[in-house]
PDB file of N, CA and C in Angstrom:
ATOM      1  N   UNK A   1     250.169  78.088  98.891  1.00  0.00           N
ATOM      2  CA  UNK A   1     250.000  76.747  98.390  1.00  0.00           C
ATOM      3  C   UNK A   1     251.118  76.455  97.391  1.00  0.00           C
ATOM      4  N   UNK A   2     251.626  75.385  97.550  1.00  0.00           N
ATOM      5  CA  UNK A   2     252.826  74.728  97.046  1.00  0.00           C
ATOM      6  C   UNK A   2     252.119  74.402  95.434  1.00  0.00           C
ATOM      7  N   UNK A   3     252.760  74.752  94.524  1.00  0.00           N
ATOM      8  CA  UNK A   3     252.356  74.574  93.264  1.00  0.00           C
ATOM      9  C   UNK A   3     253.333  74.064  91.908  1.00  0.00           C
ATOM     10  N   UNK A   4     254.901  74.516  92.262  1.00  0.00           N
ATOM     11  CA  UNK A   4     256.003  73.838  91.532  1.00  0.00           C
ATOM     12  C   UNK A   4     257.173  72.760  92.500  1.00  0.00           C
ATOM     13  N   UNK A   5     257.349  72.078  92.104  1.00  0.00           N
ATOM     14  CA  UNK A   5     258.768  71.511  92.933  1.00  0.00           C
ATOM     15  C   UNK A   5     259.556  71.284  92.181  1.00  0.00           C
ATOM     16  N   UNK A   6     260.430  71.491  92.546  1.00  0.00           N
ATOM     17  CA  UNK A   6     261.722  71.516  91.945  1.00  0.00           C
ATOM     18  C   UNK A   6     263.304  71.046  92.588  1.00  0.00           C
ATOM     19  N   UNK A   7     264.453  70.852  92.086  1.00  0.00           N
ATOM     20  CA  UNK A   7     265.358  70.814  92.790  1.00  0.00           C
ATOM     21  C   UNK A   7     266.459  71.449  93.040  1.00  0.00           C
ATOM     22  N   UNK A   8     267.305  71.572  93.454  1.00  0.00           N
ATOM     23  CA  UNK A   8     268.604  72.732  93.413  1.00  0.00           C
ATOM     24  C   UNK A   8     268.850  72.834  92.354  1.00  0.00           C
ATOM     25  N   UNK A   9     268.960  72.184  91.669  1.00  0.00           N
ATOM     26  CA  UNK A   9     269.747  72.989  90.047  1.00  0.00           C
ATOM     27  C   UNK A   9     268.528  73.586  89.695  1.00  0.00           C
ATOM     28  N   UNK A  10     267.447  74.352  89.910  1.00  0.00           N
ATOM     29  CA  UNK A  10     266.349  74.761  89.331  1.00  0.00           C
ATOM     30  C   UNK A  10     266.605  76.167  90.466  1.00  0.00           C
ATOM     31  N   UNK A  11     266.965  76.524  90.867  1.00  0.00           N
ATOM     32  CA  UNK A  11     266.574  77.764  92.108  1.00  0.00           C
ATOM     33  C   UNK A  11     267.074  78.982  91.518  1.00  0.00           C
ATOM     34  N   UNK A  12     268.227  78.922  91.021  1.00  0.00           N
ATOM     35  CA  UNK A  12     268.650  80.352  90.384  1.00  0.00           C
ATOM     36  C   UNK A  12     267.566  80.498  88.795  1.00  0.00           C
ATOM     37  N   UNK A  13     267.405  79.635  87.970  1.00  0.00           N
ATOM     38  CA  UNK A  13     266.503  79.960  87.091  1.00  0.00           C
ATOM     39  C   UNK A  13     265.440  80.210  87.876  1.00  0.00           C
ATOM     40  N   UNK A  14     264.441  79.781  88.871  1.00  0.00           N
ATOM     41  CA  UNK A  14     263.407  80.119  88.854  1.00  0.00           C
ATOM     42  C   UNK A  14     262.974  81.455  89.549  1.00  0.00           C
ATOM     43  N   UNK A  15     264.786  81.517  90.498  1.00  0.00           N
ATOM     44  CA  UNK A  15     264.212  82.899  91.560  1.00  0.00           C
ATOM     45  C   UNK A  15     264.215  84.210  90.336  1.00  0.00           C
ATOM     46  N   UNK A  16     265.173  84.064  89.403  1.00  0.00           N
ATOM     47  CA  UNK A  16     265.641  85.003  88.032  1.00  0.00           C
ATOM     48  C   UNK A  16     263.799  85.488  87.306  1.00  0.00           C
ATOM     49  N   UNK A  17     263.348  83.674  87.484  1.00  0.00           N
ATOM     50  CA  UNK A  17     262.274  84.310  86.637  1.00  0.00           C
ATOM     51  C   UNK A  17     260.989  84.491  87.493  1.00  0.00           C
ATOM     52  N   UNK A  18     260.738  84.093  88.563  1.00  0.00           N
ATOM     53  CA  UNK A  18     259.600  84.344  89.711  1.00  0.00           C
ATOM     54  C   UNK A  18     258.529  84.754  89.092  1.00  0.00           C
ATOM     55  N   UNK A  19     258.736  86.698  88.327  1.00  0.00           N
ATOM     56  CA  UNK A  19     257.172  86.919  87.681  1.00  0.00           C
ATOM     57  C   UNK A  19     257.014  86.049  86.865  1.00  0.00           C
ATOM     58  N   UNK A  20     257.511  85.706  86.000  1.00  0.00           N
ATOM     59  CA  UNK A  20     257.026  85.174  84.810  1.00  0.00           C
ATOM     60  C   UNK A  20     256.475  83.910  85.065  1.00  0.00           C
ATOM     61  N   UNK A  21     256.476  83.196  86.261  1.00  0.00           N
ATOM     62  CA  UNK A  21     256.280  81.404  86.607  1.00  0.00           C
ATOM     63  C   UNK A  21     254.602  81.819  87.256  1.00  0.00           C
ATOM     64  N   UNK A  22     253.956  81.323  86.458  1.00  0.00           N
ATOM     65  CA  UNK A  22     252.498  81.387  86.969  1.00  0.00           C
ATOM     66  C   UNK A  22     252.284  80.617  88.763  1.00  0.00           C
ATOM     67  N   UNK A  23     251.346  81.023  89.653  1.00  0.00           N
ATOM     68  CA  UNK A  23     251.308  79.904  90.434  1.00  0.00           C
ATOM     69  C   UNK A  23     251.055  80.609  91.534  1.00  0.00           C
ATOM     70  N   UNK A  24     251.602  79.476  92.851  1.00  0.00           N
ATOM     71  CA  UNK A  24     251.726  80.144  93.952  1.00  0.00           C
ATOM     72  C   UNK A  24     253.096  79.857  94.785  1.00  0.00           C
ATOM     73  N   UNK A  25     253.283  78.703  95.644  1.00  0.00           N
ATOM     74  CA  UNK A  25     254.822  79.045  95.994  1.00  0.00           C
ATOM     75  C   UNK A  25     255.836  77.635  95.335  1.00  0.00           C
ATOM     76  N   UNK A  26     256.456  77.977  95.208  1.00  0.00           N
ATOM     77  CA  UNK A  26     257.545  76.980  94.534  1.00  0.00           C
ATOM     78  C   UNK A  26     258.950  76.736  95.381  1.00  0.00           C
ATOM     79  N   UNK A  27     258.538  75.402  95.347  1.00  0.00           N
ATOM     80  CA  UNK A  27     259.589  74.167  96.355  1.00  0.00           C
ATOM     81  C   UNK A  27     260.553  73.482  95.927  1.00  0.00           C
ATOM     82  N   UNK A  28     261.625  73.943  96.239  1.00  0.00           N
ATOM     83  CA  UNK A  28     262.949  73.510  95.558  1.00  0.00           C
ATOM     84  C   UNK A  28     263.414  72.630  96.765  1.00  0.00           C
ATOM     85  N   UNK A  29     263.916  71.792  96.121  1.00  0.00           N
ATOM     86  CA  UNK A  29     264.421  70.590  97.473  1.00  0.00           C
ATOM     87  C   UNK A  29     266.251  70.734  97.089  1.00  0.00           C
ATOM     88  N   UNK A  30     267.194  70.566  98.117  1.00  0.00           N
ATOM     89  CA  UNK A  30     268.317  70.493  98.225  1.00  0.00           C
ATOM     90  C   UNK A  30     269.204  69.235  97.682  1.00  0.00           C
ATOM     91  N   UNK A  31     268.814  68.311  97.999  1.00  0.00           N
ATOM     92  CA  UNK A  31     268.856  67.057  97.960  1.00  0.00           C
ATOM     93  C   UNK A  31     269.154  66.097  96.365  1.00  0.00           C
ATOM     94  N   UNK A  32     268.379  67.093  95.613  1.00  0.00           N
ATOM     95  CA  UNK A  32     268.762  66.109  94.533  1.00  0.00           C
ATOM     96  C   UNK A  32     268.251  67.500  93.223  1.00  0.00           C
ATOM     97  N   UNK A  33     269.110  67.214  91.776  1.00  0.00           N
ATOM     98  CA  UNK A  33     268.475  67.776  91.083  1.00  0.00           C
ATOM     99  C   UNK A  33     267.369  67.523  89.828  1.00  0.00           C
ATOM    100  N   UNK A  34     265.938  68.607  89.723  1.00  0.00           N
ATOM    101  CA  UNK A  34     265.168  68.703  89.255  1.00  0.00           C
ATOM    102  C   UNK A  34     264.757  69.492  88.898  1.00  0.00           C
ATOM    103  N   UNK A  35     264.181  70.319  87.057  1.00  0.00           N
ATOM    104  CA  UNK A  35     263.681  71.132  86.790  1.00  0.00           C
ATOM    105  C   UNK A  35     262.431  71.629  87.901  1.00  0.00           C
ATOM    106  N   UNK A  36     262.266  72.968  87.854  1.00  0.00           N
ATOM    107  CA  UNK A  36     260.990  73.538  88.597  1.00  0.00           C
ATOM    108  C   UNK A  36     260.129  73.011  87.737  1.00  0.00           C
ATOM    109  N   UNK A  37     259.202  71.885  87.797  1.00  0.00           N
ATOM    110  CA  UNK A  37     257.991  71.447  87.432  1.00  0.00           C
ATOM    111  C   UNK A  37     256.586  71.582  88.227  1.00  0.00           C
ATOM    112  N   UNK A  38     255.642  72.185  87.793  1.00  0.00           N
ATOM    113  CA  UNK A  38     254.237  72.554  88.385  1.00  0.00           C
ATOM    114  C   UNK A  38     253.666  71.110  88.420  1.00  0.00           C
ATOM    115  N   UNK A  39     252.774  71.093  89.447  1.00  0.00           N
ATOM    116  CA  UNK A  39     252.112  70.204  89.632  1.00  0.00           C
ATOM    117  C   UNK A  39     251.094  69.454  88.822  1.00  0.00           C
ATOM    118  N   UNK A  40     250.094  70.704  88.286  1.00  0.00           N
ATOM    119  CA  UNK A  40     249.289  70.477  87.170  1.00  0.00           C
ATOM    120  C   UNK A  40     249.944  69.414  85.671  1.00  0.00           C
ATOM    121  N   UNK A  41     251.678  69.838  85.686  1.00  0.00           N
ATOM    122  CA  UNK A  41     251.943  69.162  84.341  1.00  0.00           C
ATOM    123  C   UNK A  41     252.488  67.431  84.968  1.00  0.00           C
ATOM    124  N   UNK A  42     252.366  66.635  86.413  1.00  0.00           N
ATOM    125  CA  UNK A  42     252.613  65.644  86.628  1.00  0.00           C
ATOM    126  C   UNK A  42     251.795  64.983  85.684  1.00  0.00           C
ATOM    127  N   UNK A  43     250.668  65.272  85.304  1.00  0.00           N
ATOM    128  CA  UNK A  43     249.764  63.910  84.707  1.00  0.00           C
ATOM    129  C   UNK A  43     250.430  64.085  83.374  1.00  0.00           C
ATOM    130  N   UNK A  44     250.966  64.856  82.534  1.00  0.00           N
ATOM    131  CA  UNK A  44     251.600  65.295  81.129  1.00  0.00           C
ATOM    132  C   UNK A  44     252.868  64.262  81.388  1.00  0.00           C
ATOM    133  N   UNK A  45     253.380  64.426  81.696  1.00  0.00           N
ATOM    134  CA  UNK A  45     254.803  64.495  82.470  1.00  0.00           C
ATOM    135  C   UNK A  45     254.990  62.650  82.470  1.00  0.00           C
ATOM    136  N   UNK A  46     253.895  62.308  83.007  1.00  0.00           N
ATOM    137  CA  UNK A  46     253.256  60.869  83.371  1.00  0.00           C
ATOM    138  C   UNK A  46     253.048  59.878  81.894  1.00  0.00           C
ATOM    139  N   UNK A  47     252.674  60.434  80.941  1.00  0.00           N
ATOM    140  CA  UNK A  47     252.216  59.661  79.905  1.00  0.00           C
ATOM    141  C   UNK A  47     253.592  59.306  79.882  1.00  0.00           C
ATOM    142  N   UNK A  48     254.722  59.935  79.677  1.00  0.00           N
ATOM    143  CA  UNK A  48     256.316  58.678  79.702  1.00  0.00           C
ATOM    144  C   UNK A  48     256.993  58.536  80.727  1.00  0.00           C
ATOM    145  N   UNK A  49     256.802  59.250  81.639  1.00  0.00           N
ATOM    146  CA  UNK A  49     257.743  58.433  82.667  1.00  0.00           C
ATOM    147  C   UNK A  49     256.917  58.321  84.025  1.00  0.00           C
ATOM    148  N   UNK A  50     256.459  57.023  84.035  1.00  0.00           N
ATOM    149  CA  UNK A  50     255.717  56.281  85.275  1.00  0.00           C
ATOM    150  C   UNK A  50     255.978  56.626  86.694  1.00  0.00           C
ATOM    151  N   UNK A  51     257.167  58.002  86.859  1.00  0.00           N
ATOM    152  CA  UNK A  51     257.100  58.537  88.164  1.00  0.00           C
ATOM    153  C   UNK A  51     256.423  59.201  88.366  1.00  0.00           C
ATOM    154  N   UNK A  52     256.052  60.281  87.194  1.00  0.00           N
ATOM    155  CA  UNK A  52     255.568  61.257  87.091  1.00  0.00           C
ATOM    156  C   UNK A  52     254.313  61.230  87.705  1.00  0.00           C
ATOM    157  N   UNK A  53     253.575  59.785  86.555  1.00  0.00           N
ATOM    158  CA  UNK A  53     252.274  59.433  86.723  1.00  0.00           C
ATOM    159  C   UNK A  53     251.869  59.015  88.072  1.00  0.00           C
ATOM    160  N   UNK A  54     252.867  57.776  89.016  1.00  0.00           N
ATOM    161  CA  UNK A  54     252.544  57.944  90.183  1.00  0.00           C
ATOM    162  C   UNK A  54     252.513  59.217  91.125  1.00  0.00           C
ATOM    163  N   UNK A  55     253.324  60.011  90.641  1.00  0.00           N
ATOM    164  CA  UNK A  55     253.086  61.416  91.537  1.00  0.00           C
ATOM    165  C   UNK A  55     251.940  62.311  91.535  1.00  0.00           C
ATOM    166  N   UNK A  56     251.730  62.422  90.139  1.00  0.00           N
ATOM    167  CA  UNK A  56     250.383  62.888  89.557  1.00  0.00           C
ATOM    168  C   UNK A  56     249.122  61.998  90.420  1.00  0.00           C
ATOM    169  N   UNK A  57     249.310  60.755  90.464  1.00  0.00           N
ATOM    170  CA  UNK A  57     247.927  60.230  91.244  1.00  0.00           C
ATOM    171  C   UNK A  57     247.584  60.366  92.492  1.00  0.00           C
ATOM    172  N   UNK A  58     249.361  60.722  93.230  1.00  0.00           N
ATOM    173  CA  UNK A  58     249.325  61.013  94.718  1.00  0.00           C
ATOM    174  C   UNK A  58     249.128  62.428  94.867  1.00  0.00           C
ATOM    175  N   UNK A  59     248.973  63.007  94.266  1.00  0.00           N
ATOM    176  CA  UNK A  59     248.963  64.832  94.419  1.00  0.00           C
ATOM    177  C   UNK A  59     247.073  64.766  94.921  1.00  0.00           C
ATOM    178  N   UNK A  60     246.482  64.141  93.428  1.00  0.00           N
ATOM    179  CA  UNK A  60     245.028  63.659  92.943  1.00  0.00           C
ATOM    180  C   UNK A  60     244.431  63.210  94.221  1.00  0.00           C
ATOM    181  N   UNK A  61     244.642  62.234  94.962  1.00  0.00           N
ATOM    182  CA  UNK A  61     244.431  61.562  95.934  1.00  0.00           C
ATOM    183  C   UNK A  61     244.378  62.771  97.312  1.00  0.00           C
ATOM    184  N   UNK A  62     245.288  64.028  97.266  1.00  0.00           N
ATOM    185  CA  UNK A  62     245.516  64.679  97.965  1.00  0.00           C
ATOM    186  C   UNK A  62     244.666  66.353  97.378  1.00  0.00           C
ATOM    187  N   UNK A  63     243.931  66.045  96.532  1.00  0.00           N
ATOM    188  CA  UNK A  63     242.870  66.815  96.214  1.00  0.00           C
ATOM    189  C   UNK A  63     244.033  67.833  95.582  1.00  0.00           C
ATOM    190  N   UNK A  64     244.449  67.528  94.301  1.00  0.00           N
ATOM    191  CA  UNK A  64     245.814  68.503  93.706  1.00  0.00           C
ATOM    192  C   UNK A  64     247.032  69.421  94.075  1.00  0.00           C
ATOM    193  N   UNK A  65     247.066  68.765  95.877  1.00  0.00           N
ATOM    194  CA  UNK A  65     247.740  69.347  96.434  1.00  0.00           C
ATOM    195  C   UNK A  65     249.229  68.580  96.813  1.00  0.00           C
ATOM    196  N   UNK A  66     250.466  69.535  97.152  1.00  0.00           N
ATOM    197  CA  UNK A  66     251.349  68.654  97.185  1.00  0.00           C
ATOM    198  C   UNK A  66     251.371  68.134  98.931  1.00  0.00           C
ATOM    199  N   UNK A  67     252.288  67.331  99.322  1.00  0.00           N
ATOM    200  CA  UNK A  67     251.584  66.587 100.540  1.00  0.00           C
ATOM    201  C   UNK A  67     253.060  65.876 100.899  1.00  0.00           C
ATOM    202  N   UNK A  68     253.266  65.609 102.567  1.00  0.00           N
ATOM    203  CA  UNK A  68     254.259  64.142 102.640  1.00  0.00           C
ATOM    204  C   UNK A  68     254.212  63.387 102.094  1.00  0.00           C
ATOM    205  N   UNK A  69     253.111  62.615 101.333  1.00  0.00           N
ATOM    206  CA  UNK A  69     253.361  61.066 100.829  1.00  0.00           C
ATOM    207  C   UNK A  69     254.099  61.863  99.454  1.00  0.00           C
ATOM    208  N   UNK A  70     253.443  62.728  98.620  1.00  0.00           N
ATOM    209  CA  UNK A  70     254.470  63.126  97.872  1.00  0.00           C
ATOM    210  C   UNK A  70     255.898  63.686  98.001  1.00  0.00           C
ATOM    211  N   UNK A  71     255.948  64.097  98.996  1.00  0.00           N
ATOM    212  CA  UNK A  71     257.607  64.231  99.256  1.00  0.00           C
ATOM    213  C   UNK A  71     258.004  63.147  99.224  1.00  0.00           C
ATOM    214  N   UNK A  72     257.597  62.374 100.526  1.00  0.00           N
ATOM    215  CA  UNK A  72     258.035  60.768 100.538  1.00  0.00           C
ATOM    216  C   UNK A  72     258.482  59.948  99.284  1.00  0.00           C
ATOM    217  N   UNK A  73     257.595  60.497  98.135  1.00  0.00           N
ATOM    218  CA  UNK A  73     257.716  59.555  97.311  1.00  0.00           C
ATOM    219  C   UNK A  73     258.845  60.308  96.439  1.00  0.00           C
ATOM    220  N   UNK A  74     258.762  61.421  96.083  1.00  0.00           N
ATOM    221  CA  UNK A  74     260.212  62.459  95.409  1.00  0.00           C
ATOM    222  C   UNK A  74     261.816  61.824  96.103  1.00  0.00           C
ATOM    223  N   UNK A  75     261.583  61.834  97.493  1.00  0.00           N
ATOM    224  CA  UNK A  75     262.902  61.455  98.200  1.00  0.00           C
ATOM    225  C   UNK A  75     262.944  59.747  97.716  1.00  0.00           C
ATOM    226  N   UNK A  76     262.395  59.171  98.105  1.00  0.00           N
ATOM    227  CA  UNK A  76     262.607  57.833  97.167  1.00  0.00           C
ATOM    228  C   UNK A  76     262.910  57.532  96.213  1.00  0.00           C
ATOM    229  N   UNK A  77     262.453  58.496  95.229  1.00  0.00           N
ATOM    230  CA  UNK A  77     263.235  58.278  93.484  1.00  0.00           C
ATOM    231  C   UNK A  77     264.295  58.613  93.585  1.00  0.00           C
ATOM    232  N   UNK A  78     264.616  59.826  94.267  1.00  0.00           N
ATOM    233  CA  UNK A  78     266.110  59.980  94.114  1.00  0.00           C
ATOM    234  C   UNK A  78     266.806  59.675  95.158  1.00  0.00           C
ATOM    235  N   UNK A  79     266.349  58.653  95.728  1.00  0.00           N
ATOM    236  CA  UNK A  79     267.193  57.855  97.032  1.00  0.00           C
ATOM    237  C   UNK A  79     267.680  58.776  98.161  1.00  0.00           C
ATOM    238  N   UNK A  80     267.125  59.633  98.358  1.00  0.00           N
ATOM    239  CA  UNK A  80     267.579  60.431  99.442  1.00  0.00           C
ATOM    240  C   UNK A  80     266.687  60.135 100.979  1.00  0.00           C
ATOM    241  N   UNK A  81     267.685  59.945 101.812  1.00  0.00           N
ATOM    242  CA  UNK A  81     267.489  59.074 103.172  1.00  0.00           C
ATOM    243  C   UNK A  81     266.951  60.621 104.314  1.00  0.00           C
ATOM    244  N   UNK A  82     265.966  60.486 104.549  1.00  0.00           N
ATOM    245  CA  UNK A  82     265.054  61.800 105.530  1.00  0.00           C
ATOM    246  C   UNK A  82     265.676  61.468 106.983  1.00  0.00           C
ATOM    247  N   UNK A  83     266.267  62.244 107.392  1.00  0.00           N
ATOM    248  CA  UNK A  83     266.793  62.369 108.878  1.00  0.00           C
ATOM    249  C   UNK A  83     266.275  62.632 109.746  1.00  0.00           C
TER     250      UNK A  83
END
């Protein structure tokens, strides 16, 4: 179960620290960069920046799980076009 996402500039820190990252598997996308952020901290994350919070509600909606509409919606913020 998918539990952090993250983006390429996040892959060498997180593969470095693997034990230490609580969880289960962690999703680094190519496409654009983003700290490895866990899912659980979208609603934190959310009180200032209103992506967060919509992501946080779509995870919620998906019973705290990550999902296509949440990809969908990650590739949209950072404008990246799905082939």
């Amino acid at each position: 179960m998918v539990t952090h996402v993250g983006g390429i500039d996040s892959i060498v820190e997180t593969t470095n620290n693997l034990p230490n990252i609580p969880g289960g598997k962690k999703l680094a996308y190519i496409q654009f960069n983003m700290p490895m952020t866990a899912i659980e901290d979208f609603g934190k994350l959310g009180e200032k920046d209103p992506f967060f919070k919509d992501l946080d509600e779509c995870c919620k909606r998906h019973r705290g799980l990550w999902s296509k509409e949440a990809e969908d919606m990650l590739f949209q913020h950072f404008g990246v076009e799905k082939a």
